[in-house]
C-alpha atoms as a PDB file:
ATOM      1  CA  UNK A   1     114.398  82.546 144.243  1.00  0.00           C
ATOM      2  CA  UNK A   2     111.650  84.239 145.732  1.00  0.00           C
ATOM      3  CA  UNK A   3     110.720  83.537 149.281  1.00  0.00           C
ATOM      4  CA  UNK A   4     107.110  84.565 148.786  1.00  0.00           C
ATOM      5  CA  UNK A   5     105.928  81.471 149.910  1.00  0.00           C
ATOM      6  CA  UNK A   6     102.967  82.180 151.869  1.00  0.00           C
ATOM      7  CA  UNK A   7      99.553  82.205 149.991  1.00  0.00           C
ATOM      8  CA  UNK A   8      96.789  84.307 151.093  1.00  0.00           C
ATOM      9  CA  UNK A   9      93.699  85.351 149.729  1.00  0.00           C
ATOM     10  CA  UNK A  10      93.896  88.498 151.346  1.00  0.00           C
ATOM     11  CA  UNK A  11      96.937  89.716 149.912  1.00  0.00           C
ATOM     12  CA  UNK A  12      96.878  91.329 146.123  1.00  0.00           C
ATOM     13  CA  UNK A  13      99.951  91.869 144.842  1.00  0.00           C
ATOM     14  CA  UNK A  14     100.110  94.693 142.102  1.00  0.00           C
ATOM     15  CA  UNK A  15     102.147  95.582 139.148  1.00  0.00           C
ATOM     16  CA  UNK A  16     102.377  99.297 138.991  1.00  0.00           C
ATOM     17  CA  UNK A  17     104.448 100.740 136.881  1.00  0.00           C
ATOM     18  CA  UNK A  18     107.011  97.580 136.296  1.00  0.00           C
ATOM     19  CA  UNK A  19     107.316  97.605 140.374  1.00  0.00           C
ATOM     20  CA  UNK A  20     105.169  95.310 142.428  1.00  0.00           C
ATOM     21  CA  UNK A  21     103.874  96.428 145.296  1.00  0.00           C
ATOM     22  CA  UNK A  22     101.476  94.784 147.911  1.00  0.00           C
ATOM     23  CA  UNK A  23      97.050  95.250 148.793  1.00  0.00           C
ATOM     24  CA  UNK A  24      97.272  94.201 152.691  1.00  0.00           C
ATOM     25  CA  UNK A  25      95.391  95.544 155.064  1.00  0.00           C
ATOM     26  CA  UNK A  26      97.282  96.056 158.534  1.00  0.00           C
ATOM     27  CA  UNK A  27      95.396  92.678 160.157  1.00  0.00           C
ATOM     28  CA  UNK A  28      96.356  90.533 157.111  1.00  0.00           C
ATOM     29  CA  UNK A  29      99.748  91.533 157.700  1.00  0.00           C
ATOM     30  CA  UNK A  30      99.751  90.779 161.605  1.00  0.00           C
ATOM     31  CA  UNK A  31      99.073  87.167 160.371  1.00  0.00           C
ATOM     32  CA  UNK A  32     101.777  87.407 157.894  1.00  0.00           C
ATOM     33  CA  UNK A  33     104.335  88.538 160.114  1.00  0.00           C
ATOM     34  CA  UNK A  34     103.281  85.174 162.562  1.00  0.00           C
ATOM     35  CA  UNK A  35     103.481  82.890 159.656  1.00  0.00           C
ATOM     36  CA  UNK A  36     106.930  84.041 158.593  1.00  0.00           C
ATOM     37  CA  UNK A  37     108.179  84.197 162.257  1.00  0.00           C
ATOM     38  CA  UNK A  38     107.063  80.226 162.043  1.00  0.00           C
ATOM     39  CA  UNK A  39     107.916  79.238 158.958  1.00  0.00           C
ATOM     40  CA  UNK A  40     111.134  77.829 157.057  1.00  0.00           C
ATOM     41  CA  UNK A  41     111.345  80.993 154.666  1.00  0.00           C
ATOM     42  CA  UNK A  42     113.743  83.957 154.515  1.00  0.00           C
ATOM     43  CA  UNK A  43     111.463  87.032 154.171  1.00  0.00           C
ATOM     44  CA  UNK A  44     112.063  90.387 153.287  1.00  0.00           C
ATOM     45  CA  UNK A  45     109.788  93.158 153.983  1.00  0.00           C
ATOM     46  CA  UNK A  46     110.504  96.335 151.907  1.00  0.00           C
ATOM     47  CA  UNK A  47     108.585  99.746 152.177  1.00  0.00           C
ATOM     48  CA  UNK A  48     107.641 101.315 149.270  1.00  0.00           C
ATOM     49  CA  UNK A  49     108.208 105.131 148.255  1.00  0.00           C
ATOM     50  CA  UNK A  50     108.063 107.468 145.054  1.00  0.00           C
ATOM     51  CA  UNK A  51     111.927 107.522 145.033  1.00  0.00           C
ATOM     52  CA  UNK A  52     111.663 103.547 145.187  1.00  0.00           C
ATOM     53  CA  UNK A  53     109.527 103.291 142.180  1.00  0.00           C
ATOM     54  CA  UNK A  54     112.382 105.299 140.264  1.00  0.00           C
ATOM     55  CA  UNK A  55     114.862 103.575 141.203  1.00  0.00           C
ATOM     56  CA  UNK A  56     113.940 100.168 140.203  1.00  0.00           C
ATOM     57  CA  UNK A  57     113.087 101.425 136.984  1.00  0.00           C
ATOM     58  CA  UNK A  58     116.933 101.917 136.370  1.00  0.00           C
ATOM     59  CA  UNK A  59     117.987  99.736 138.782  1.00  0.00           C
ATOM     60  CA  UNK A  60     117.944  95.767 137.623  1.00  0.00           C
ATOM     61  CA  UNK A  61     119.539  94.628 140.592  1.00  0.00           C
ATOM     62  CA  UNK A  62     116.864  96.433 142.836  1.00  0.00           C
ATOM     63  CA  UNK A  63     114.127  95.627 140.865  1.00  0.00           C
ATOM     64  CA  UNK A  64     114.639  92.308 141.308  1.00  0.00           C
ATOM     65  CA  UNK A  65     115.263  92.911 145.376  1.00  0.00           C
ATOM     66  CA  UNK A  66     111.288  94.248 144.933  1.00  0.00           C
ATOM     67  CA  UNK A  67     110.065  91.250 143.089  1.00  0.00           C
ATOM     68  CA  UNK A  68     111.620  88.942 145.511  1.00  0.00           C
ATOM     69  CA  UNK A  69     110.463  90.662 148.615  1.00  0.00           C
ATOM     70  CA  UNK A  70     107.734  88.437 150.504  1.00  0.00           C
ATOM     71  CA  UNK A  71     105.823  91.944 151.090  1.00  0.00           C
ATOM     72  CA  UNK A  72     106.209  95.344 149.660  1.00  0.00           C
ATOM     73  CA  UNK A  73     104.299  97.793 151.664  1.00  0.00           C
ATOM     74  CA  UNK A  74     103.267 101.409 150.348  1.00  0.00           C
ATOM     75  CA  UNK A  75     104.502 103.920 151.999  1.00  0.00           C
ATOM     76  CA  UNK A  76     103.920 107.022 149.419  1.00  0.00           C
ATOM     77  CA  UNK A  77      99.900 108.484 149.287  1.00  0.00           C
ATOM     78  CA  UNK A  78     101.122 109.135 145.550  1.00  0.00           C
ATOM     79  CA  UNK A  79     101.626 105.707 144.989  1.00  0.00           C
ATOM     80  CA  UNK A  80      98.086 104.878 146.617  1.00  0.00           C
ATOM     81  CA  UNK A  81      96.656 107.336 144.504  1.00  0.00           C
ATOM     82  CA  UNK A  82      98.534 105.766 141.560  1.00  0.00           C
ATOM     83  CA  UNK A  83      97.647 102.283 142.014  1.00  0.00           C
ATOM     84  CA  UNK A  84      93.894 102.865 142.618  1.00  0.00           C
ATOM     85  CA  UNK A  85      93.710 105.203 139.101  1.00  0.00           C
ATOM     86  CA  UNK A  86      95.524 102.645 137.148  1.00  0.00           C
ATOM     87  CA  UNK A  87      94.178  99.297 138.410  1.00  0.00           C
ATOM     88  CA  UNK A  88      90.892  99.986 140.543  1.00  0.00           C
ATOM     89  CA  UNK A  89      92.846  98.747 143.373  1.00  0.00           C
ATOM     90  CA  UNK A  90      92.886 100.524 146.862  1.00  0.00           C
ATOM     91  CA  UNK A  91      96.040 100.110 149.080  1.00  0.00           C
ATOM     92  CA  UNK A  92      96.290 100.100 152.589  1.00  0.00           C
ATOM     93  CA  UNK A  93      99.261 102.594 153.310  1.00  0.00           C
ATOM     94  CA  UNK A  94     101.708 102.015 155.965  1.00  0.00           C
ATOM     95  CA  UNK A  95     103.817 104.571 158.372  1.00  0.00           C
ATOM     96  CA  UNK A  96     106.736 103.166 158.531  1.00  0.00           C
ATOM     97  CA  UNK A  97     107.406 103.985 162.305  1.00  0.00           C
ATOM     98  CA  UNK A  98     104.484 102.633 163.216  1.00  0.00           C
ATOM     99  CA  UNK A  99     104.973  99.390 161.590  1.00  0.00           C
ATOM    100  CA  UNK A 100     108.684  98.738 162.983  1.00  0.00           C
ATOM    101  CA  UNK A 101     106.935  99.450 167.048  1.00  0.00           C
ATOM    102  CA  UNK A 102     103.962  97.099 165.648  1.00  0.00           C
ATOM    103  CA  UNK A 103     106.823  94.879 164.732  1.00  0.00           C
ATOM    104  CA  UNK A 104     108.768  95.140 168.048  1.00  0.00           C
ATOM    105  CA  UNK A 105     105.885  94.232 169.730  1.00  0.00           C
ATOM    106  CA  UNK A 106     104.987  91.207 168.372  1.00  0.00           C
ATOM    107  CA  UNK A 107     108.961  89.995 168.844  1.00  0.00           C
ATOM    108  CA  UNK A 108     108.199  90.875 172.319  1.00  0.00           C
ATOM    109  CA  UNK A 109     104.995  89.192 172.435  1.00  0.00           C
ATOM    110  CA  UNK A 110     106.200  86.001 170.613  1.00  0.00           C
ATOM    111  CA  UNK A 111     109.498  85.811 172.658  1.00  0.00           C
ATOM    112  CA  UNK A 112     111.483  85.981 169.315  1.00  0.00           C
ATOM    113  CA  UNK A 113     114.834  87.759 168.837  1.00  0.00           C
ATOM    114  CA  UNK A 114     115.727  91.046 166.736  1.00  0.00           C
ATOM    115  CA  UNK A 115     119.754  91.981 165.585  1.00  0.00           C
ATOM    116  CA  UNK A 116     120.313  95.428 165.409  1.00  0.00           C
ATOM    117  CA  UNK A 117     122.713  96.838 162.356  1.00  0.00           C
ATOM    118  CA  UNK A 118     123.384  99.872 161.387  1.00  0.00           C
ATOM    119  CA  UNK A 119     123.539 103.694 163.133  1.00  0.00           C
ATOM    120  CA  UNK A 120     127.024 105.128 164.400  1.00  0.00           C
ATOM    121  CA  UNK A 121     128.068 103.100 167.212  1.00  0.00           C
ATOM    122  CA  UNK A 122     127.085 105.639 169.997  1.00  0.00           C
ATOM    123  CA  UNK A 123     123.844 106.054 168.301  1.00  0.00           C
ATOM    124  CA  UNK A 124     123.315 102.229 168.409  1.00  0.00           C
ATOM    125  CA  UNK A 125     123.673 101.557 171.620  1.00  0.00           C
ATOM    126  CA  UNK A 126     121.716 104.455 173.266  1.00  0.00           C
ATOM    127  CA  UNK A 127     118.798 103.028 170.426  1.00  0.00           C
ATOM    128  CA  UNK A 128     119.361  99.869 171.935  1.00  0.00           C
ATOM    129  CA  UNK A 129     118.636 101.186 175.117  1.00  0.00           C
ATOM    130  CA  UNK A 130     115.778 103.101 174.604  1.00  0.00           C
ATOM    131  CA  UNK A 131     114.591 100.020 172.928  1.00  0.00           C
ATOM    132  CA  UNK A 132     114.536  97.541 176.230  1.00  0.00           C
ATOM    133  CA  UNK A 133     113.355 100.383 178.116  1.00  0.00           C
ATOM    134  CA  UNK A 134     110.214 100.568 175.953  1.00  0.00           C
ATOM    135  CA  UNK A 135     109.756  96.324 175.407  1.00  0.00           C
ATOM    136  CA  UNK A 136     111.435  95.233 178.728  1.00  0.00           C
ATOM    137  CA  UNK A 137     111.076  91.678 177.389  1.00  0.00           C
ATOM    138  CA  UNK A 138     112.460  92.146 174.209  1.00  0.00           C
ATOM    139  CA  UNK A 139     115.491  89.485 173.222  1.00  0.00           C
ATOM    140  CA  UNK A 140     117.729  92.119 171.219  1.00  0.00           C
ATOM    141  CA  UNK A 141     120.822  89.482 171.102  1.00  0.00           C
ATOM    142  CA  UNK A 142     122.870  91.528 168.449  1.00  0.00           C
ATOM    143  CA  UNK A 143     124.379  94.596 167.116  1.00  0.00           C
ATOM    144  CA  UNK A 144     127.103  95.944 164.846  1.00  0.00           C
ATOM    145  CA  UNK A 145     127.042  99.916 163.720  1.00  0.00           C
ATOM    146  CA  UNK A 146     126.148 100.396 160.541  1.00  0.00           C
ATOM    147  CA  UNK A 147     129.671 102.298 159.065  1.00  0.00           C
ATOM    148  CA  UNK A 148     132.124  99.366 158.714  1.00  0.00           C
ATOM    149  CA  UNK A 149     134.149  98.301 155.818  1.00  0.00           C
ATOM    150  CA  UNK A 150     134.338  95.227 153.403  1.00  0.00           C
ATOM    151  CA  UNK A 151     136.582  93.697 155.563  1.00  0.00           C
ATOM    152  CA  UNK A 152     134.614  93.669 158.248  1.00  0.00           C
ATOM    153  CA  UNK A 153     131.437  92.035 156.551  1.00  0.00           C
ATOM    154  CA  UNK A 154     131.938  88.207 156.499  1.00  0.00           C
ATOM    155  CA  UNK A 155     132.605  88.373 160.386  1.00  0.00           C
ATOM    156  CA  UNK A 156     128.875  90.574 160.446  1.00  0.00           C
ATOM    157  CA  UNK A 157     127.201  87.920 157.925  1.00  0.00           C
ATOM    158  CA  UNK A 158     128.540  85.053 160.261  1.00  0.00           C
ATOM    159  CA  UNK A 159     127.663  86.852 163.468  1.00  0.00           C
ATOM    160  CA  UNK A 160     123.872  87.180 162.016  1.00  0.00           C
ATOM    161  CA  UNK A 161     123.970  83.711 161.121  1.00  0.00           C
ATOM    162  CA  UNK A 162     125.082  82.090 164.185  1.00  0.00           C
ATOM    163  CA  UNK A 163     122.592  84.427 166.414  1.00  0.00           C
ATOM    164  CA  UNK A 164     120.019  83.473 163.932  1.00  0.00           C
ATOM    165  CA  UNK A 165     118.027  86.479 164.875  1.00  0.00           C
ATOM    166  CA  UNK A 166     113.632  86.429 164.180  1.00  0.00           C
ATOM    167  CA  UNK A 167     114.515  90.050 163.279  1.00  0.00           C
ATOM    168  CA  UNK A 168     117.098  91.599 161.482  1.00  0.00           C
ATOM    169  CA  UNK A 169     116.245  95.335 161.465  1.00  0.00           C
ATOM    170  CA  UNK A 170     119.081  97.376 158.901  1.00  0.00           C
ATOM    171  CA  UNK A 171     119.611 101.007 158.996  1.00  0.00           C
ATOM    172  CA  UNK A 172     121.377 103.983 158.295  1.00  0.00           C
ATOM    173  CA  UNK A 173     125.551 103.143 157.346  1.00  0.00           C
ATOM    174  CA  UNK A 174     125.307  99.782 155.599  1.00  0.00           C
ATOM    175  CA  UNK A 175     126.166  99.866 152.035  1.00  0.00           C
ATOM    176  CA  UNK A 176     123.434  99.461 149.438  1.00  0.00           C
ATOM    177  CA  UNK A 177     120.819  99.216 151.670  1.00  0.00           C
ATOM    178  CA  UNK A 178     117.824  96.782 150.677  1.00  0.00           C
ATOM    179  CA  UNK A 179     120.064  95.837 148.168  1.00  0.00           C
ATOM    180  CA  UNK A 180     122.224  94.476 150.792  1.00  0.00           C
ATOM    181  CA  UNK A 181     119.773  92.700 152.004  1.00  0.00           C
ATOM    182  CA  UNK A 182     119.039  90.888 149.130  1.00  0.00           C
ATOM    183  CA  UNK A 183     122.098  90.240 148.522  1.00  0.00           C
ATOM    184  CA  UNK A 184     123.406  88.699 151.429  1.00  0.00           C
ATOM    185  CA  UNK A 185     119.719  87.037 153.024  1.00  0.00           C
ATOM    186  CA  UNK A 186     120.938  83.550 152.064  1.00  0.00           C
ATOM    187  CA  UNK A 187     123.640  83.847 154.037  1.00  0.00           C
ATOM    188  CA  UNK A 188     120.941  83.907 157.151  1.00  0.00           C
ATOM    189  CA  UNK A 189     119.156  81.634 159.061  1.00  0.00           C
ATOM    190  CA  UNK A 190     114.901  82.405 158.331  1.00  0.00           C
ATOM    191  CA  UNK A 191     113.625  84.995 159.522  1.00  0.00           C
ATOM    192  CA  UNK A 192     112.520  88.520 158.542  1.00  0.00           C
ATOM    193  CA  UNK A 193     114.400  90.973 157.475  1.00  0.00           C
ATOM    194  CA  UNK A 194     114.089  94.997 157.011  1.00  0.00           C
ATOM    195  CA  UNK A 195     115.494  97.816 156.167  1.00  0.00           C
ATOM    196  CA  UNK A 196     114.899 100.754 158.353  1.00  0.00           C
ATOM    197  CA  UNK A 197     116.600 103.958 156.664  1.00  0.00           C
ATOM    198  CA  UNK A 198     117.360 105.942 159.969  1.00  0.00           C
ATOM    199  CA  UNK A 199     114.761 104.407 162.424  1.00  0.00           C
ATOM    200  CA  UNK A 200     117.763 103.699 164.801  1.00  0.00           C
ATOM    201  CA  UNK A 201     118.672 107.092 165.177  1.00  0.00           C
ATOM    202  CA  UNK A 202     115.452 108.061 165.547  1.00  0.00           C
ATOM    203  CA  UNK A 203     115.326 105.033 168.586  1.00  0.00           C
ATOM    204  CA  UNK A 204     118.254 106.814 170.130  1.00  0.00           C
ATOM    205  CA  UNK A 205     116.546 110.043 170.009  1.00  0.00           C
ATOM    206  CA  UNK A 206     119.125 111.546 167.590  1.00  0.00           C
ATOM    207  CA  UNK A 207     116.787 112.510 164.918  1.00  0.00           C
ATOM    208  CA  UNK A 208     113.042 113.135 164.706  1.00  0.00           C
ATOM    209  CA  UNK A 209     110.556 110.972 163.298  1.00  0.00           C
ATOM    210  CA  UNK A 210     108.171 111.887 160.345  1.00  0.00           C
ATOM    211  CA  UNK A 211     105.062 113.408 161.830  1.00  0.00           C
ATOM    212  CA  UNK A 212     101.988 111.183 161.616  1.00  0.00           C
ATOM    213  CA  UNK A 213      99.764 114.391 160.647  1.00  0.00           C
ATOM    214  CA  UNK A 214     102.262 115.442 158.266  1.00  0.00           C
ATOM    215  CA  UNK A 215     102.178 111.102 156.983  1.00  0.00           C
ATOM    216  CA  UNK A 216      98.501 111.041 157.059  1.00  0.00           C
ATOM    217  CA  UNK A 217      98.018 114.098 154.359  1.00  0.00           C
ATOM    218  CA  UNK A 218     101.174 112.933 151.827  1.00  0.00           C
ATOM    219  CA  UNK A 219     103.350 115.576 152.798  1.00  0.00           C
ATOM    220  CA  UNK A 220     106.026 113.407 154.602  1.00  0.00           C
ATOM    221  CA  UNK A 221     108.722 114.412 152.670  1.00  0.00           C
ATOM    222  CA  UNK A 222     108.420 118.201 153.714  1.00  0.00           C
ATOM    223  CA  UNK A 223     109.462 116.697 157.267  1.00  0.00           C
ATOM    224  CA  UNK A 224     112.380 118.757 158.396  1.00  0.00           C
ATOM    225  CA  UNK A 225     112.438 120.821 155.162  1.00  0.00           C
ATOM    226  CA  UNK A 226     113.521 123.973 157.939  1.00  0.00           C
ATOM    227  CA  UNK A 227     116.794 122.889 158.373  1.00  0.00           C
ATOM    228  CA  UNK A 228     117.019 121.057 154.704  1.00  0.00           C
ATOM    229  CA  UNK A 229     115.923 123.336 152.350  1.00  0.00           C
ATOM    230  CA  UNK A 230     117.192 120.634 149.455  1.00  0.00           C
ATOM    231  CA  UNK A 231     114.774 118.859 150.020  1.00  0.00           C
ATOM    232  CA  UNK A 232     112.498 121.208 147.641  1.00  0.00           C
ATOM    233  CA  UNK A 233     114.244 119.594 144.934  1.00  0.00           C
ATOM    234  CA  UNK A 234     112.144 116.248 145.474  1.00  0.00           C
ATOM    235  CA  UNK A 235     109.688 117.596 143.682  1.00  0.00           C
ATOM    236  CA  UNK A 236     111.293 116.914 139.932  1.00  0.00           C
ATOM    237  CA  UNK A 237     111.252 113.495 140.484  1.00  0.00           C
ATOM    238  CA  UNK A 238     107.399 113.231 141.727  1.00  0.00           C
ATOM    239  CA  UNK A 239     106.829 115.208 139.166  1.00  0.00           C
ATOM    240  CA  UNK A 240     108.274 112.737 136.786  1.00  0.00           C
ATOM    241  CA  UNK A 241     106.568 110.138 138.434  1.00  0.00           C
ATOM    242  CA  UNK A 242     102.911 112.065 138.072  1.00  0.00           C
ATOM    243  CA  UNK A 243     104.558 112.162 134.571  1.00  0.00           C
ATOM    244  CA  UNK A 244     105.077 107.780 134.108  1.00  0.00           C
ATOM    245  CA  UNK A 245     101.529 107.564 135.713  1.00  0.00           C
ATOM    246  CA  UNK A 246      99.736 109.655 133.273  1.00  0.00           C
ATOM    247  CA  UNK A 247     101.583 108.025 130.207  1.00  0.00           C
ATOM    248  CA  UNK A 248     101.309 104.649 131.334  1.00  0.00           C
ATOM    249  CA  UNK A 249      97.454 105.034 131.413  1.00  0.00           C
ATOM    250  CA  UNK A 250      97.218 106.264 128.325  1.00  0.00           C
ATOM    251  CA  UNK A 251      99.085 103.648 126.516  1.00  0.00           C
ATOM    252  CA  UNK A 252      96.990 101.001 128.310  1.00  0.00           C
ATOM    253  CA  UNK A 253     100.014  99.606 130.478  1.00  0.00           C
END
């Protein structure tokens, strides 16, 4: 079942391309964020890229993840641009680094409680760290790195559950990533819960985060392309995607 159970007015959610994705602007979603953090609901927040998109359109499993989510934020400026030339509709975009501190901060604000999973284990608990250093009130009351096996996961799932964290953030090392989420999110008490890709590492200063000029201008992706050359093969799939846009507005989808 879906857990997008709050209704309001502000929020527009779109169908682009078979994928939905969210019309919030950031102070809309400040309000959201309180009424999950007070309501009864298990609420997964998702951030949307080009690579996303293509996924769930082979993807059932993650589609559904998406349709389920209680917000699905753009990340991509393609997507943006997609959105407003197919439906008229313009999209607040959101960085996700930004977002996560904006989210940290109203934990520490609200005296709620954030579980950390994911990173290497070294990695984790230097993040963690870093983390109390910048929100000295924060209540960070778990953690488990990210790179553990099947056997290991009931003991995780009940761990979650019995801290019954606000926040679950998920990163880098856990299997099937939002997917997991999904998954496994009635198996938690409510609360929100994200997926972070390598946010953690970043947090312990092990990796560098997306510049925000670099965000601001679309051009997130060539982030690092120095040491990552590979990267340059990204563009095939947003071609493919600049591809789906065009021929889904001229059939009329």
């Amino acid at each position: 079942m879906s857990n997008l159970n709050i209704k309001n007015p502000n929020v527009k959610r779109v169908i682009f391309l078979n994928t939905p994705v969210d019309a919030v602007d950031k102070e809309t979603a400040t309000n959201l964020i309180l009424e999950c953090l007070n309501d009864s609901g298990r609420h997964h927040f998702v951030f949307l890229t080009v690579d996303k998109i293509l996924k769930a359109r082979v993807d059932s499993e993650f589609r559904r993840c998406l349709r389920e989510a209680t917000l699905v934020l753009p990340v991509s400026r393609a997507i943006a641009k997609g959105v407003k030339f197919h439906r008229r509709v313009s999209l607040t975009r959101y960085y996700p680094y930004e977002f996560i501190i904006h989210l940290l901060t109203i934990m520490e604000q609200q005296n709620k409680s954030v579980y950390l999973l994911g990173s290497e284990q070294n990695y984790l608990i230097e993040a963690e760290k870093n983390l109390k250093v910048s929100f000295p009130k924060i209540k960070i009351i778990g953690r488990f790195s990210g790179f553990f096996g099947q056997d290991m996961e009931p003991n995780i799932l009940l761990s979650i559950k019995k801290s019954s964290p606000s926040l679950l953030i998920v990163g880098k090392g856990v299997s099937g990533k939002e997917k997991w989420i999904f998954r496994n999110k009635d198996a938690f008490k409510p609360g929100i819960f994200i997926w972070v890709d390598n946010y953690l590492d970043i947090f312990a200063g092990k990796e560098k985060n997306v510049s925000k000029k670099l965000f601001d201008v679309g051009l997130e992706s060539l982030s690092g392309l120095s040491g990552k050359p590979w990267r340059l093969l990204k563009i095939f799939p947003y071609l493919y995607f600049k591809f789906l846009v065009l021929l889904y507005k001229i059939m009329g989808y």
